[in-house]
PDB file of N, CA and C in Angstrom:
ATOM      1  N   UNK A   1       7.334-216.361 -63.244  1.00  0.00           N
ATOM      2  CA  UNK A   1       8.050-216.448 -61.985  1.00  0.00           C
ATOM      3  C   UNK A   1       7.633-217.732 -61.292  1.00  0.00           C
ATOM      4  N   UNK A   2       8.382-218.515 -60.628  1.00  0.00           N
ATOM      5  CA  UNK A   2       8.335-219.639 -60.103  1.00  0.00           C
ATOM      6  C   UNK A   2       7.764-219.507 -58.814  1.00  0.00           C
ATOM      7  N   UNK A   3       7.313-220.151 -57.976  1.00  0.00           N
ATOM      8  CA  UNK A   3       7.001-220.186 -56.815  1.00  0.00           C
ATOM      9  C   UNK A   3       7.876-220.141 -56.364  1.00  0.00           C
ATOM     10  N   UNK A   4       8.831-220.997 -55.957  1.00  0.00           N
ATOM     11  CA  UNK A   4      10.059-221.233 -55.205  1.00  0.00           C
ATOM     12  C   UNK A   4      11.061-219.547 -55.329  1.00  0.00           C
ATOM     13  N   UNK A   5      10.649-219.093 -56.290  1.00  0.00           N
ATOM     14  CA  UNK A   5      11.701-217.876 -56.393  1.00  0.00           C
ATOM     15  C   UNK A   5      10.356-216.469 -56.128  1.00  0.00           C
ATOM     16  N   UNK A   6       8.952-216.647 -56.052  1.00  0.00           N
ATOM     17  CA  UNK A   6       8.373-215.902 -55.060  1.00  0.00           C
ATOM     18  C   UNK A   6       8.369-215.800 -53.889  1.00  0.00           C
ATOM     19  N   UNK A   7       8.577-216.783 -53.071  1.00  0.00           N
ATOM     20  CA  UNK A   7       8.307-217.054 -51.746  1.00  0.00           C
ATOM     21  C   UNK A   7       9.683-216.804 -51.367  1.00  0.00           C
ATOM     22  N   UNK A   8      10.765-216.637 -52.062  1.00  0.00           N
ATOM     23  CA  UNK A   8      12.066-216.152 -51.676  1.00  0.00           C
ATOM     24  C   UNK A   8      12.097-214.601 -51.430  1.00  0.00           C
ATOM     25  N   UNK A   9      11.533-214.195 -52.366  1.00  0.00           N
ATOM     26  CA  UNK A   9      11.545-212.832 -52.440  1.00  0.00           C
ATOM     27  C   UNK A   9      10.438-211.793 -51.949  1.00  0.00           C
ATOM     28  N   UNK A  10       9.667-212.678 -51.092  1.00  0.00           N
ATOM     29  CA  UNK A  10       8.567-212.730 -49.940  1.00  0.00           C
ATOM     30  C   UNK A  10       8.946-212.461 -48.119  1.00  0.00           C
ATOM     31  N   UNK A  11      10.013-213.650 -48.333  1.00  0.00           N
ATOM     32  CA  UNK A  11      11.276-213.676 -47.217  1.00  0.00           C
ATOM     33  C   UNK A  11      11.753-212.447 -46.870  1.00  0.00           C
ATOM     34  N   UNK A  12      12.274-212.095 -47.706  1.00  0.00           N
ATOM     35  CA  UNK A  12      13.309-211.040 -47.175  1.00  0.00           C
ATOM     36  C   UNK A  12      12.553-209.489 -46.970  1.00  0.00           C
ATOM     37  N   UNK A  13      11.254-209.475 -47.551  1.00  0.00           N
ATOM     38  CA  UNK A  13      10.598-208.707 -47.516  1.00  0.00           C
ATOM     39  C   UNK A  13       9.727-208.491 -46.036  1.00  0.00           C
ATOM     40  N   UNK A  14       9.181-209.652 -45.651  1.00  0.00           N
ATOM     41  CA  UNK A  14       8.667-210.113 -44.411  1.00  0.00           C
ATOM     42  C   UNK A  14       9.620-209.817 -43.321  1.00  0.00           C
ATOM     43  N   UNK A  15      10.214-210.595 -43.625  1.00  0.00           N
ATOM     44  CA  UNK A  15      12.115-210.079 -42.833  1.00  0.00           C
ATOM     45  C   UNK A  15      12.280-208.710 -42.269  1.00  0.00           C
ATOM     46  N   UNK A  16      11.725-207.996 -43.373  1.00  0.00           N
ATOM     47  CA  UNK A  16      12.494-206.374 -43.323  1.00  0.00           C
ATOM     48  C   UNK A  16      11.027-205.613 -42.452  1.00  0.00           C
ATOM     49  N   UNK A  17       9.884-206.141 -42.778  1.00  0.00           N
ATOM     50  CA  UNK A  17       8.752-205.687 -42.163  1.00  0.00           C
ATOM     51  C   UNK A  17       8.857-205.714 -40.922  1.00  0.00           C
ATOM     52  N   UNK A  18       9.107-206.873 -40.224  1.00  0.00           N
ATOM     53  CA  UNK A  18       9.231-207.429 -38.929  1.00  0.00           C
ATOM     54  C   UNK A  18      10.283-206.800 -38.254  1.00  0.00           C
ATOM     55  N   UNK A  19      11.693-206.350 -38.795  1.00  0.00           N
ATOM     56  CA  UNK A  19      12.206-205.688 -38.466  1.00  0.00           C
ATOM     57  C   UNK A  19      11.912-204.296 -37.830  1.00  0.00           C
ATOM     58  N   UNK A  20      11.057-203.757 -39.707  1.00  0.00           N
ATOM     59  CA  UNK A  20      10.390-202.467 -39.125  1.00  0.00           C
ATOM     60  C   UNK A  20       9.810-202.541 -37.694  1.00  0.00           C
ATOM     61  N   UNK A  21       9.094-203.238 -37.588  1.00  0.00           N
ATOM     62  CA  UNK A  21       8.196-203.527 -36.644  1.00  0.00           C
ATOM     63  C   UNK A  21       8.716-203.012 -35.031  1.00  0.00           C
ATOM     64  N   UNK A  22       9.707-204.358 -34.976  1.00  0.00           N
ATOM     65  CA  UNK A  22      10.921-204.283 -33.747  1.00  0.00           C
ATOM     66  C   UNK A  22      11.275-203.007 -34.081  1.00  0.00           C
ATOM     67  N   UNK A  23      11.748-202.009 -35.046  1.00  0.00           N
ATOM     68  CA  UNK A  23      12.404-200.984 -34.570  1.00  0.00           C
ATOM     69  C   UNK A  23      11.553-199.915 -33.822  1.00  0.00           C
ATOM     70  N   UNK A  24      10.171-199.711 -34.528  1.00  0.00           N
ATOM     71  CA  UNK A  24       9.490-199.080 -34.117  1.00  0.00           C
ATOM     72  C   UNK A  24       9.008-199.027 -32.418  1.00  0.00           C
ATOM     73  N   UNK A  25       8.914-200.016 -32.172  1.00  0.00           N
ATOM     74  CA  UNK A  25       8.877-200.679 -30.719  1.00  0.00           C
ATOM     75  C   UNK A  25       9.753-199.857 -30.115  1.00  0.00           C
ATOM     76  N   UNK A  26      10.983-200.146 -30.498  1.00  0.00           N
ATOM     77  CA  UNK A  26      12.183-200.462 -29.552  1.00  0.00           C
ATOM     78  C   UNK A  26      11.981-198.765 -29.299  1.00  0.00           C
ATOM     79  N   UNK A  27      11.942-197.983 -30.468  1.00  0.00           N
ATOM     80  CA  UNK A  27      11.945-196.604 -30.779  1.00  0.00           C
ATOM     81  C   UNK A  27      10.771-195.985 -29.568  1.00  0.00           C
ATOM     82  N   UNK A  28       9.451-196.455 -29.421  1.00  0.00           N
ATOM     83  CA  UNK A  28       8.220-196.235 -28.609  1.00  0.00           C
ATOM     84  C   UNK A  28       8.551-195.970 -27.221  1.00  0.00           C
ATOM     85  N   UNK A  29       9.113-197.768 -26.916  1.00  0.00           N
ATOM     86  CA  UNK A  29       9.712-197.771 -25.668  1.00  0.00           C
ATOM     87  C   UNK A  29      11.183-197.241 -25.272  1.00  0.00           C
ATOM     88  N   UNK A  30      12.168-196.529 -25.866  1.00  0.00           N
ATOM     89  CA  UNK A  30      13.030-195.895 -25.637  1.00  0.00           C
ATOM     90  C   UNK A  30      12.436-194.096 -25.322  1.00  0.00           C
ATOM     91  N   UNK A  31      11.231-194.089 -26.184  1.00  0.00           N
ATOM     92  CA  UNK A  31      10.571-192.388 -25.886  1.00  0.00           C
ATOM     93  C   UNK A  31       9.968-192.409 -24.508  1.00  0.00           C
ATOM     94  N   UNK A  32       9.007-193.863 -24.256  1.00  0.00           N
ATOM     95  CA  UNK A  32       8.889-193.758 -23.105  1.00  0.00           C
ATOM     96  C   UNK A  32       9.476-193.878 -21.902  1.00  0.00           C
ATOM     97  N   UNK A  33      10.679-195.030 -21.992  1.00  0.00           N
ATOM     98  CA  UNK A  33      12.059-194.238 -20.935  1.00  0.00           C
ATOM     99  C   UNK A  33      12.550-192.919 -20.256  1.00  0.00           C
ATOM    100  N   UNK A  34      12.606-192.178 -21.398  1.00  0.00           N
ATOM    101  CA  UNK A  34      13.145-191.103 -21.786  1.00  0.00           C
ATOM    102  C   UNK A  34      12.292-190.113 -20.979  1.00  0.00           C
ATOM    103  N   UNK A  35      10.664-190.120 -21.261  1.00  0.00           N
ATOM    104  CA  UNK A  35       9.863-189.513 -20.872  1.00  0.00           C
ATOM    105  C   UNK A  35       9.761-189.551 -18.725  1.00  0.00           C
ATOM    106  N   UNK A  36       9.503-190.976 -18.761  1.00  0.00           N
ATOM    107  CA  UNK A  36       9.584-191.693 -17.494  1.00  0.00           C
ATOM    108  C   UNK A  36      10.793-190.785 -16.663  1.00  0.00           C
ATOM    109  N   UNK A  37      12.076-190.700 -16.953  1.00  0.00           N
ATOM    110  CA  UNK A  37      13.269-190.421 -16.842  1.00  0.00           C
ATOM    111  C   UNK A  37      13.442-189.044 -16.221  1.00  0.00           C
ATOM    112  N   UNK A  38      12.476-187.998 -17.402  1.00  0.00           N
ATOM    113  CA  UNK A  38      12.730-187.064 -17.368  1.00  0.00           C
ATOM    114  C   UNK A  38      12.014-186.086 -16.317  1.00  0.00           C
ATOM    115  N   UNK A  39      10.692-187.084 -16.031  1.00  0.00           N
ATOM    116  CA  UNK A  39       9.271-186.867 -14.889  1.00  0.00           C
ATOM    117  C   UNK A  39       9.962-187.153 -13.593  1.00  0.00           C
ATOM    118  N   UNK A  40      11.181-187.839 -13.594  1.00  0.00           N
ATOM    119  CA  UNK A  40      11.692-188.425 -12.228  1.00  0.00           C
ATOM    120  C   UNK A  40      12.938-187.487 -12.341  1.00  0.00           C
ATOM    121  N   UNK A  41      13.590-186.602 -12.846  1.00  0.00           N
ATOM    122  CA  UNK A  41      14.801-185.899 -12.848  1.00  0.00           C
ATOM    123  C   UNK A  41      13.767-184.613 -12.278  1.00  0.00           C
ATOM    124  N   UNK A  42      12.317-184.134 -13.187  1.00  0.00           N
ATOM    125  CA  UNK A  42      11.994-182.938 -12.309  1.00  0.00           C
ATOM    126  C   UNK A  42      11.902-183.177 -11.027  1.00  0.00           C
ATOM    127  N   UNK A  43      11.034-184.397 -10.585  1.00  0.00           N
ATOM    128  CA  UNK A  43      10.280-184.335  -9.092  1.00  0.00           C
ATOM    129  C   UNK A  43      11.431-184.424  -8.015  1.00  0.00           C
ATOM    130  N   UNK A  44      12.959-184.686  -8.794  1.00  0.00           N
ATOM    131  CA  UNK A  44      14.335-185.093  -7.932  1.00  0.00           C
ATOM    132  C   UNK A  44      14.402-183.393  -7.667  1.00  0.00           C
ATOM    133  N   UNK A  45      14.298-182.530  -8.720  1.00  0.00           N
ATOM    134  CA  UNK A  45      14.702-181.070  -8.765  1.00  0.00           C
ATOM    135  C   UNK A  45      13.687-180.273  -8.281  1.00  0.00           C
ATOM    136  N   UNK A  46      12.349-180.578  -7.795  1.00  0.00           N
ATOM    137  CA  UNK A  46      11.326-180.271  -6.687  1.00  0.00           C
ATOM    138  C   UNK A  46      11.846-180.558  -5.330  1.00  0.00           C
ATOM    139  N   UNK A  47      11.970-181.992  -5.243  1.00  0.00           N
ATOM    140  CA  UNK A  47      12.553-182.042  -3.090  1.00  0.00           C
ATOM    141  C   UNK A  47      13.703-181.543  -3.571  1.00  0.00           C
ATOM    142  N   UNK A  48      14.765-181.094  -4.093  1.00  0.00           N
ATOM    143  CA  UNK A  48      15.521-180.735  -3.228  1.00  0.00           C
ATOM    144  C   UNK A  48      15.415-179.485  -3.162  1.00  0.00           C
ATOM    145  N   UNK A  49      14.839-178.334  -3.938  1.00  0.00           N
ATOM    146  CA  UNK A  49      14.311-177.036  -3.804  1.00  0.00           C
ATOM    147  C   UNK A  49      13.325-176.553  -2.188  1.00  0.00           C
ATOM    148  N   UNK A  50      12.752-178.074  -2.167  1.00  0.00           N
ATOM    149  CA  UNK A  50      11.727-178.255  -0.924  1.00  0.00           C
ATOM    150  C   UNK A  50      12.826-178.209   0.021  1.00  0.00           C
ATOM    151  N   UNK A  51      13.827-179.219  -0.544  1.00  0.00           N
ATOM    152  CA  UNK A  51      14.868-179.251   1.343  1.00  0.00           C
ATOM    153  C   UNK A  51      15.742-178.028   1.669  1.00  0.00           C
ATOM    154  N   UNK A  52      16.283-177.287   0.530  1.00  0.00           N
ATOM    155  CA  UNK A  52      16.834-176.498   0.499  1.00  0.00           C
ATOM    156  C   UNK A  52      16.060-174.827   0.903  1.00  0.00           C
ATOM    157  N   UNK A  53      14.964-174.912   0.970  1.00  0.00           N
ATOM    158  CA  UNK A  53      13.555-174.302   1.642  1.00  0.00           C
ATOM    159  C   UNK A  53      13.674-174.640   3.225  1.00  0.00           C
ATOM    160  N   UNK A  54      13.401-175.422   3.565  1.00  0.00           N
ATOM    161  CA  UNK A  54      13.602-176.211   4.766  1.00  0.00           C
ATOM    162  C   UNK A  54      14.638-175.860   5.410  1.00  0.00           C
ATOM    163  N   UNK A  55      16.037-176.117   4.720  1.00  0.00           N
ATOM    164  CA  UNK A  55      17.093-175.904   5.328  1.00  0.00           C
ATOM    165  C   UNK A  55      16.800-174.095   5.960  1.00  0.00           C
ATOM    166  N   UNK A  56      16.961-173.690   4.939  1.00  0.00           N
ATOM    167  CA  UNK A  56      17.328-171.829   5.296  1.00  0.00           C
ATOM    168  C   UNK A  56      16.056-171.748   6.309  1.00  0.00           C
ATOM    169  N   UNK A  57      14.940-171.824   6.234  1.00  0.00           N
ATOM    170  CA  UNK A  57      13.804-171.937   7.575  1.00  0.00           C
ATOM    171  C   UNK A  57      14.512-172.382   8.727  1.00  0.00           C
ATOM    172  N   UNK A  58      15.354-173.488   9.260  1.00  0.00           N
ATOM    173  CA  UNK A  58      15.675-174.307   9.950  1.00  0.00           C
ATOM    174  C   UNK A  58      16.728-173.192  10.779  1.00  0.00           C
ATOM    175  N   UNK A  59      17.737-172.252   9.498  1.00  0.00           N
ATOM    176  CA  UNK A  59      18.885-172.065   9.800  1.00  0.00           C
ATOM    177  C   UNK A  59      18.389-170.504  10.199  1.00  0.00           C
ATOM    178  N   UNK A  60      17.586-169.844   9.673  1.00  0.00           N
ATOM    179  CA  UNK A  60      17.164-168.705  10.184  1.00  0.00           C
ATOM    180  C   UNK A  60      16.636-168.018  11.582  1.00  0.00           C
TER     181      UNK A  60
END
């Protein structure tokens, strides 16, 4: 095998690693979005349980 036709077939391999790489990432930080997201949808579904508490106190 030639050099010139190792280092080709080195390329695309490196290529595909690096890729892996980025996907994994992208994959990490999309879970932690997700997570982030989902911590801020409960604490949204806490106040308004709190205001809706509040309210009927208010209205009673």
């Amino acid at each position: 095998m030639s050099s010139s036709l190792a280092a080709r077939d080195i390329d695309p391999l490196s290529r595909l690693a690096s890729q892996e790489q980025s996907f994994v990432k992208e994959n990490l930080t999309r879970q932690d979005a997700e997570t982030k997201a989902k911590k801020i949808e409960e604490e949204i579904c806490r106040w308004q349980k709190t205001l809706e508490e509040r309210n009927g106190q208010l209205e009673a």
